[in-house]
Protein backbone atom coordinates (compact mmCIF):
# COMPACT_ATOMS: atom_id res chain seq x y z
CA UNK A 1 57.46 105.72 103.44
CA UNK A 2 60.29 107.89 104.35
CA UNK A 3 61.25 108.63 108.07
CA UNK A 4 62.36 111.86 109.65
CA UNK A 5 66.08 112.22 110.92
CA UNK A 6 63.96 112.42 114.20
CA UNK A 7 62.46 109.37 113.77
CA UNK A 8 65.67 107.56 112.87
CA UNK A 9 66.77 108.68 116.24
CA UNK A 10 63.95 107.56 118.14
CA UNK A 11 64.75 104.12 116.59
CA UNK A 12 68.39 104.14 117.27
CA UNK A 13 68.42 105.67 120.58
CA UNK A 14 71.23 108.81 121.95
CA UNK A 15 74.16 108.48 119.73
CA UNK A 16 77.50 108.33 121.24
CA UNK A 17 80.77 109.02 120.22
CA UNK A 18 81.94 105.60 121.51
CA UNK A 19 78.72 104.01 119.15
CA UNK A 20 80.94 105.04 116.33
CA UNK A 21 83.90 102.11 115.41
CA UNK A 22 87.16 103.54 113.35
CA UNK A 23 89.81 101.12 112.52
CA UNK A 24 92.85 102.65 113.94
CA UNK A 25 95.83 103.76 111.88
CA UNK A 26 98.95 102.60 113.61
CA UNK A 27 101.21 104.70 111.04
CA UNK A 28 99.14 107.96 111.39
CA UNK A 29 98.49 107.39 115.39
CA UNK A 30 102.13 106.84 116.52
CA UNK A 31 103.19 109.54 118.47
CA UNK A 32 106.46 110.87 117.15
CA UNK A 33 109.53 111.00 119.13
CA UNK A 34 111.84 113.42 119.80
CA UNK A 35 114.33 111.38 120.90
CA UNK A 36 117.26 110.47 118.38
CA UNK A 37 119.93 107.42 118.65
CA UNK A 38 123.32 108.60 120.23
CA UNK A 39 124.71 106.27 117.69
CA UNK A 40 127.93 105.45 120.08
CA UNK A 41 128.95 103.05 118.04
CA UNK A 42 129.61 105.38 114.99
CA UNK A 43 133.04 106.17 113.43
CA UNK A 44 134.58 109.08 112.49
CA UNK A 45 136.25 109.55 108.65
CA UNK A 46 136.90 112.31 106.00
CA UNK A 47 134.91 113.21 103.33
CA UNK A 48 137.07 112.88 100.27
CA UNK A 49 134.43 113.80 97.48
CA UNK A 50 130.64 114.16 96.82
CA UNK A 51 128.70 112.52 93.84
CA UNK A 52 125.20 112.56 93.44
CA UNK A 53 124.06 112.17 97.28
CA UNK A 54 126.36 109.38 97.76
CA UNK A 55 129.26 110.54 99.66
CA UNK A 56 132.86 109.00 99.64
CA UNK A 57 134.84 108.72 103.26
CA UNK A 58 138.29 107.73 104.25
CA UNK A 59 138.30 105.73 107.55
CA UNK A 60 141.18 104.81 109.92
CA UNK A 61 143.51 107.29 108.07
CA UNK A 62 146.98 107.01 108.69
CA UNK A 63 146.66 103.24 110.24
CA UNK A 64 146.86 99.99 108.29
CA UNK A 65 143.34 99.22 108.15
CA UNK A 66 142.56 102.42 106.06
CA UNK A 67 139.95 102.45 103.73
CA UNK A 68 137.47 104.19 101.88
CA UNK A 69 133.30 103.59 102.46
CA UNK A 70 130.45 105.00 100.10
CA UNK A 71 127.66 106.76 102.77
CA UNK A 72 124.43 108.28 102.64
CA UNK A 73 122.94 111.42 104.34
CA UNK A 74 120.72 109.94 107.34
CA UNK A 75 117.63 111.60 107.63
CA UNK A 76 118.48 113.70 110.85
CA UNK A 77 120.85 115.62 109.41
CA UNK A 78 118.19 117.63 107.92
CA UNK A 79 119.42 119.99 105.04
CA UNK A 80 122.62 120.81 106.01
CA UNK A 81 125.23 120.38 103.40
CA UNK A 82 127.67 117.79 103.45
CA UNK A 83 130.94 118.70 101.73
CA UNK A 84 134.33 117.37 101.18
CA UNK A 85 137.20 118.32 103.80
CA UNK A 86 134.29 117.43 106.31
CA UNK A 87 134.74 115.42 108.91
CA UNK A 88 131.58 112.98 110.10
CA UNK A 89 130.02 110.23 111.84
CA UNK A 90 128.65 107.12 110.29
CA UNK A 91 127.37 104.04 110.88
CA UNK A 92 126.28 100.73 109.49
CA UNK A 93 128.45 98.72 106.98
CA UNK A 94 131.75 100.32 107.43
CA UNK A 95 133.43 97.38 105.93
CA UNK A 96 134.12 99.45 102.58
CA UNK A 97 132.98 96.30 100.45
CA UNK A 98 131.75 96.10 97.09
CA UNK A 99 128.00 97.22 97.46
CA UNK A 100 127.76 98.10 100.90
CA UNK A 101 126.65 101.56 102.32
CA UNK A 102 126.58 103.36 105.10
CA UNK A 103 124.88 106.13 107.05
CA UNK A 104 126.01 109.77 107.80
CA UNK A 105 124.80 110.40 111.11
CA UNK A 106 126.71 113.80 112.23
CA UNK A 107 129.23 116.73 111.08
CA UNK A 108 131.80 117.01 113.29
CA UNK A 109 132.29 120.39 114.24
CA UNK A 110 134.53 122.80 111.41
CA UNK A 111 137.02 124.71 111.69
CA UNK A 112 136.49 126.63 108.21
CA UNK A 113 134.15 126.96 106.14
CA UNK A 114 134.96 128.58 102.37
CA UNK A 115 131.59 129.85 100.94
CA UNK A 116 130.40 131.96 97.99
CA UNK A 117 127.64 133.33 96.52
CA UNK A 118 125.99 132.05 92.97
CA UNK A 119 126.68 135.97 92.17
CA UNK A 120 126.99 139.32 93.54
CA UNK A 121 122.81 139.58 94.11
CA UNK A 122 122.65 136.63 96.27
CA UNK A 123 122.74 136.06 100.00
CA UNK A 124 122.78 132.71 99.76
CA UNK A 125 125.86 131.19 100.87
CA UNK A 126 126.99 127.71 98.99
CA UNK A 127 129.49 125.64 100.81
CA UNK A 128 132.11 124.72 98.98
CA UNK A 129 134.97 122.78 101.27
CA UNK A 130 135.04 122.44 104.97
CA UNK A 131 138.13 122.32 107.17
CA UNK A 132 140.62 123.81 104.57
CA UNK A 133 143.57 126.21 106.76
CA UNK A 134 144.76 127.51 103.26
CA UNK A 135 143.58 128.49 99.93
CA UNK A 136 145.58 127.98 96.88
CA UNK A 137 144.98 130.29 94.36
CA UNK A 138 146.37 129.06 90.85
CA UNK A 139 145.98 132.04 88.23
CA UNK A 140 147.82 132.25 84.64
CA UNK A 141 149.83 134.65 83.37
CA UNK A 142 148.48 134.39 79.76
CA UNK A 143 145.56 132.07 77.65
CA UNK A 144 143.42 132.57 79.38
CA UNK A 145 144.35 135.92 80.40
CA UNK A 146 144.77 137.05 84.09
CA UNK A 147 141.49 138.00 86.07
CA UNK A 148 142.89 140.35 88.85
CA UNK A 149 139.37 141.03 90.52
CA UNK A 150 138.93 137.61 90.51
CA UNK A 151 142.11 136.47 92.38
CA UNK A 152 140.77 139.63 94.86
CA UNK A 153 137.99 137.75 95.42
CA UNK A 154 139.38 134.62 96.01
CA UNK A 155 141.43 136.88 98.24
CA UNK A 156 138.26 138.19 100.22
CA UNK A 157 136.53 134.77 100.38
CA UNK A 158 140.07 133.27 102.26
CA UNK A 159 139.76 135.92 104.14
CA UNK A 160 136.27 136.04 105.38
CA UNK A 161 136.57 132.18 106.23
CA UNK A 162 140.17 132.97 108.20
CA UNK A 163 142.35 130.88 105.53
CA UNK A 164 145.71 131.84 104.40
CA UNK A 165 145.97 132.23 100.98
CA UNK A 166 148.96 131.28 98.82
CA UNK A 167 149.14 132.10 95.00
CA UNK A 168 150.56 130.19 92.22
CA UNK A 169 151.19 131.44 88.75
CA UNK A 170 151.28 129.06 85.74
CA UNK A 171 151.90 129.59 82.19
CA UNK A 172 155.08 132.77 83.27
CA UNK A 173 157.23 131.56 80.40
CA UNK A 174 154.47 133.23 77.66
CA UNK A 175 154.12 136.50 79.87
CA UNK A 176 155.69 137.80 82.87
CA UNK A 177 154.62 137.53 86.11
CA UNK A 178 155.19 140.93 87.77
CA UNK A 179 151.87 142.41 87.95
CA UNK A 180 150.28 139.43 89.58
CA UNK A 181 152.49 139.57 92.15
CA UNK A 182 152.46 143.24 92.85
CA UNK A 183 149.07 142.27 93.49
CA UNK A 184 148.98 139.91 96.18
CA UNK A 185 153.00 140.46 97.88
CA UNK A 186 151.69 143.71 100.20
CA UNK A 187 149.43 141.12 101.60
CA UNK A 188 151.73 139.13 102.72
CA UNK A 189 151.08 136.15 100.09
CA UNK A 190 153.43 133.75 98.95
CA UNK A 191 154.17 133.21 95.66
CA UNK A 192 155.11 130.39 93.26
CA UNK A 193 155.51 130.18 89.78
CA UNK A 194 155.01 126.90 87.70
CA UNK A 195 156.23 126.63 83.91
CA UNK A 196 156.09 123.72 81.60
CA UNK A 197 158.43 120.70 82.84
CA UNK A 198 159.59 123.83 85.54
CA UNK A 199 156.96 123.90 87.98
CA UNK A 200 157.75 123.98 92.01
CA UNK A 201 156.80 120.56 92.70
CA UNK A 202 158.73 120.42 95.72
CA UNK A 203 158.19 123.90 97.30
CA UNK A 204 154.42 123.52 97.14
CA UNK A 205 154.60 120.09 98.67
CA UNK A 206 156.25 121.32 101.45
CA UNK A 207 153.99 124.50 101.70
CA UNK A 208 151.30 121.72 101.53
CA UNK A 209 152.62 119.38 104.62
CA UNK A 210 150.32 119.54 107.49
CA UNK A 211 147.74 121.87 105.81
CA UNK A 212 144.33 121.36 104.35
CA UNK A 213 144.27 123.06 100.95
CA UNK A 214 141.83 124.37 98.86
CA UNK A 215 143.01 125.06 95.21
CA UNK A 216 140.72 127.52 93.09
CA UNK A 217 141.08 129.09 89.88
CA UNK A 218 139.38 130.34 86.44
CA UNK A 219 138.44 127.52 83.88
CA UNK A 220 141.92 126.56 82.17
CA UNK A 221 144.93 127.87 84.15
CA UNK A 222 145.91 124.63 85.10
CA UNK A 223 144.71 124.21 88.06
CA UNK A 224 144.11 120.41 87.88
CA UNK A 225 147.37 119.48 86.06
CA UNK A 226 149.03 121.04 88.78
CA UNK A 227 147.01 119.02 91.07
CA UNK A 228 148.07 115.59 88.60
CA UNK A 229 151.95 116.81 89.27
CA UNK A 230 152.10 117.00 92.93
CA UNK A 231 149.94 113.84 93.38
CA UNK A 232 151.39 111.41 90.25
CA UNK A 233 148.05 109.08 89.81
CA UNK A 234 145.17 111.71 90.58
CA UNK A 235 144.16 111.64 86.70
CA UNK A 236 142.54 114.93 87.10
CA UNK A 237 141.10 115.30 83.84
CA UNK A 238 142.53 117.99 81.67
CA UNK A 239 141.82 120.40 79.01
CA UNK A 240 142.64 123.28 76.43
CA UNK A 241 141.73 126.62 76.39
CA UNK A 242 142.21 128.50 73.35
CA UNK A 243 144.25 131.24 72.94
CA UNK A 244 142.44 133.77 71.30
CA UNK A 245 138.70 134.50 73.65
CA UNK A 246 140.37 132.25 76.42
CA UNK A 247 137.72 129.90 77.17
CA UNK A 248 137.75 126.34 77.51
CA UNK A 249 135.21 123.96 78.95
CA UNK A 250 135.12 123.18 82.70
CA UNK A 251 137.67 120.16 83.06
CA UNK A 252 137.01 118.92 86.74
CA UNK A 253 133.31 118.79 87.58
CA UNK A 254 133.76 117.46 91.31
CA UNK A 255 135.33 118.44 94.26
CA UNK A 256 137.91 115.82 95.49
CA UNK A 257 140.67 115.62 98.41
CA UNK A 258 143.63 114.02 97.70
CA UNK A 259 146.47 113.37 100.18
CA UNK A 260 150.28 115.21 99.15
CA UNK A 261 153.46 114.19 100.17
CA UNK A 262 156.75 116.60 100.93
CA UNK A 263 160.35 115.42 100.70
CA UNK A 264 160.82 114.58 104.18
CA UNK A 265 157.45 111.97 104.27
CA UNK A 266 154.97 114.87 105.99
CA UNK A 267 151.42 114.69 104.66
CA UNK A 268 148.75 117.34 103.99
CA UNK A 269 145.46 117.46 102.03
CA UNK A 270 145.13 119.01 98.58
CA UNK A 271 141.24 120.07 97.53
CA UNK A 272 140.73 120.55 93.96
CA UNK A 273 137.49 121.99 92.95
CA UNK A 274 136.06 122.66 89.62
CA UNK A 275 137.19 125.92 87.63
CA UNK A 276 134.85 128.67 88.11
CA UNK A 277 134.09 132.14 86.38
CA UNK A 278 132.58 134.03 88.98
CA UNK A 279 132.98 134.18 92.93
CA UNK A 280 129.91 135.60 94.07
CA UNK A 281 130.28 137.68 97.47
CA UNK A 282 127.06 138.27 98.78
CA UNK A 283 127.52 136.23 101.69
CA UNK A 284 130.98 138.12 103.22
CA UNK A 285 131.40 140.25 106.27
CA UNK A 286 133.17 142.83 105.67
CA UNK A 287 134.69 142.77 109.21
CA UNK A 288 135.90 139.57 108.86
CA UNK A 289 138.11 140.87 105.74
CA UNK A 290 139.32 144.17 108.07
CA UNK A 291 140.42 141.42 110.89
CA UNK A 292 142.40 139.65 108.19
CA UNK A 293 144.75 142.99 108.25
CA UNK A 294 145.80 142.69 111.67
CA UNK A 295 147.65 145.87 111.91
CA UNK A 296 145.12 148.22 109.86
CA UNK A 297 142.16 146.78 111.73
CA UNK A 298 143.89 147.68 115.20
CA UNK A 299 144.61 151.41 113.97
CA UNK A 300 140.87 151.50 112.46
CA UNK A 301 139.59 151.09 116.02
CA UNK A 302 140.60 154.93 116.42
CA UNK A 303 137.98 155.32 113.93
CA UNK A 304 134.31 157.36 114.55
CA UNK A 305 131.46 154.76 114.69
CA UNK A 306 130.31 153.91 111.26
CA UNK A 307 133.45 154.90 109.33
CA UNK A 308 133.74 152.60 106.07
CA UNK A 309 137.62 152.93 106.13
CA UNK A 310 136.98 153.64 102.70
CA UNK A 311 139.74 156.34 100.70
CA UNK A 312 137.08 159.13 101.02
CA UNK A 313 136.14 158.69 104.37
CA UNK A 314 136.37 161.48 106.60
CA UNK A 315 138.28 161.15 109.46
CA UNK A 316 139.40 157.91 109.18
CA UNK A 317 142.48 156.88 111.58
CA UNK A 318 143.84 154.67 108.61
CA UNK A 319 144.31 158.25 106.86
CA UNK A 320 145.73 160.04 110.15
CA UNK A 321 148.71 157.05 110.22
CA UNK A 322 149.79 157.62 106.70
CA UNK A 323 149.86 161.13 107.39
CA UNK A 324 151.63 160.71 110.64
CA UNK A 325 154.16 158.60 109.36
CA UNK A 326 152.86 155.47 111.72
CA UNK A 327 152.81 153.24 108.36
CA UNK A 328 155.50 152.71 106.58
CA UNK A 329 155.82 152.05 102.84
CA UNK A 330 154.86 148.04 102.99
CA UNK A 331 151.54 149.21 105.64
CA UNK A 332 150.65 151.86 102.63
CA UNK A 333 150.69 148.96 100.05
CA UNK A 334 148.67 146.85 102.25
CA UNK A 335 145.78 149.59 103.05
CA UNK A 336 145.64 150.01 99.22
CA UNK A 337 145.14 146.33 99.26
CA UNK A 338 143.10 146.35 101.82
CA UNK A 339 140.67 149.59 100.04
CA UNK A 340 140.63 147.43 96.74
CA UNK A 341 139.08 144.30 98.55
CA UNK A 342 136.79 146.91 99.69
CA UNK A 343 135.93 148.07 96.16
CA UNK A 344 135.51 144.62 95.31
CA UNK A 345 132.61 144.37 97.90
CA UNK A 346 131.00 147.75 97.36
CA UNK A 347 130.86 146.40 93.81
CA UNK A 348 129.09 143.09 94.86
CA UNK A 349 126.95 145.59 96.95
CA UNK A 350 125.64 147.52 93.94
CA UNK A 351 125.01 144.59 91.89
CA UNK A 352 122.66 143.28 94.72
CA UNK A 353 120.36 146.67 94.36
């Protein structure tokens, strides 16, 4: 004969919540802290390149006991992006051994960051380098042909991130090289050019010395043979592009740092990352490319609020100096430079909408 839930308590007496046993879950029951290790024992090195989460830094640069360690991202770092040029914190087995692996515990604070876009449409930035002071943009004259809005935005990227840019032009024994630099002289960039068995091995080491420097160009202007030359041993693989649609497959697939030499025994970084063909810039402030114009940008603060500094612009002070004779003819080349870097971004601008 059945019993009412009633009677079952009548039997059992007032329930309590203490009647009730749970087994208790140590794992699930641990109170979380907030508190992280200072890790004071950690030690500071480069990142030299990135592969697959497993990150490769130099250690004790510069001293005899130099040497490279494999690391992984420790967990409080979160997502932030670990890329080479950066310079971190790690602990554990800093031996560099066969096998052993350590932790990345912090990014030291950067001094540059040089970003881009995936394209025009997106405002997500992707880190490519940290820590580079110059940008070296390697462009050919001919196969595959030159991409002028390219190198200007490689030109707006530098300076967005405050880098100096520097351009080198391969390949100026099939075509010249005058437009190119036209291009890129009124803003006060240098420029090399490198030929077969004629390149300027020894004037870009020396540009190099005491720099960080991130080299960039399209897919198959030579960017990473140029990076073999000045560093004899790199083995950055190599590749043909053919002649007639200018394409050629992506030769360097990683980013890697390699330490450059000049004449007189002075040291500097060279970056080279993989050929690209697009530079998205959905991720620049335009302000930050007016401040690289240090001139213009003081004139422009005669502006009225909200003036684009654009060529149709009304009112704009840049317009009232080049009337009033305040610029002279190397100031009117750079505003034109200055207006197409503009175009450039009004153009990533419409692509987003």
């Amino acid at each position: 004969m059945s019993r009412s839930l009633g009677d079952a308590f009548d039997a059992y007496g007032d329930w309590d919540e203490d009647d009730i046993r749970v087994r208790p879950n140590p794992k699930a029951n641990k109170p979380r802290s907030k508190q992280r290790p200072k890790h004071a024992d950690a030690v500071t090195g480069r990142v030299v390149t990135v592969d697959r989460g497993r990150y490769t830094v130099l250690l004790d640069e510069g001293t005899p006991e130099e040497r490279t360690v494999t690391a992984a991202k420790a967990r409080e770092i979160g997502r932030t992006a670990i890329v080479t040029g950066d310079l971190v914190d790690i602990v554990g087995d800093t031996t560099g051994d066969a096998g052993s692996l350590s932790r990345i515990v912090r990014i030291c604070d950067r001094k540059t960051l040089l970003r881009r876009s995936a394209d025009d449409t997106d405002q997500v930035e992707r880190v490519i380098v940290a820590n580079a002071d110059q940008m070296l943009i390697v462009a050919a004259t001919a196969q595959p042909e030159p991409r002028p809005r390219l190198i200007d935005r490689y030109l707006v990227a530098a300076l967005d991130a405050g880098i100096q840019p520097l351009l080198v032009l391969t390949k100026t024994d099939v075509a010249p090289a005058d437009e190119l630099r036209a291009l890129v002289e009124p803003l006060g960039v240098k420029v090399f050019e490198s030929r077969p068995g004629g390149e300027p091995i020894d004037e870009l080491r020396a540009a190099l010395a005491g720099h960080t420097t991130v080299a960039v160009g399209h897919s198959g202007v030579g960017k990473s043979t140029l990076v073999n030359a000045l560093v004899p041993g790199t083995l950055r693989e190599t590749g043909v592009v053919n002649a007639v649609t200018g394409r050629g497959r992506h030769t360097s697939s990683s980013t890697l740092a390699v330490r450059v030499e000049d004449a007189d025994a002075r040291t500097g970084w060279i970056i080279d990352t993989p050929g690209v063909r697009s530079f998205g810039l959905g991720h620049v402030d335009r302000d930050n490319v007016l401040r690289g114009f240090t001139e213009l940008a003081t004139i422009a603060e005669e502006c009225p609020r909200g003036c684009t500094h654009r060529a149709d612009a009304p009112d704009c002070a840049l317009d009232d100096a080049v009337r009033e004779g305040a610029l002279d003819a190397a100031g009117i080349a750079r505003l034109d430079s200055l207006r197409r870097l503009f175009m450039s971004l009004d153009q990533a601008a419409d692509a987003a909408y």
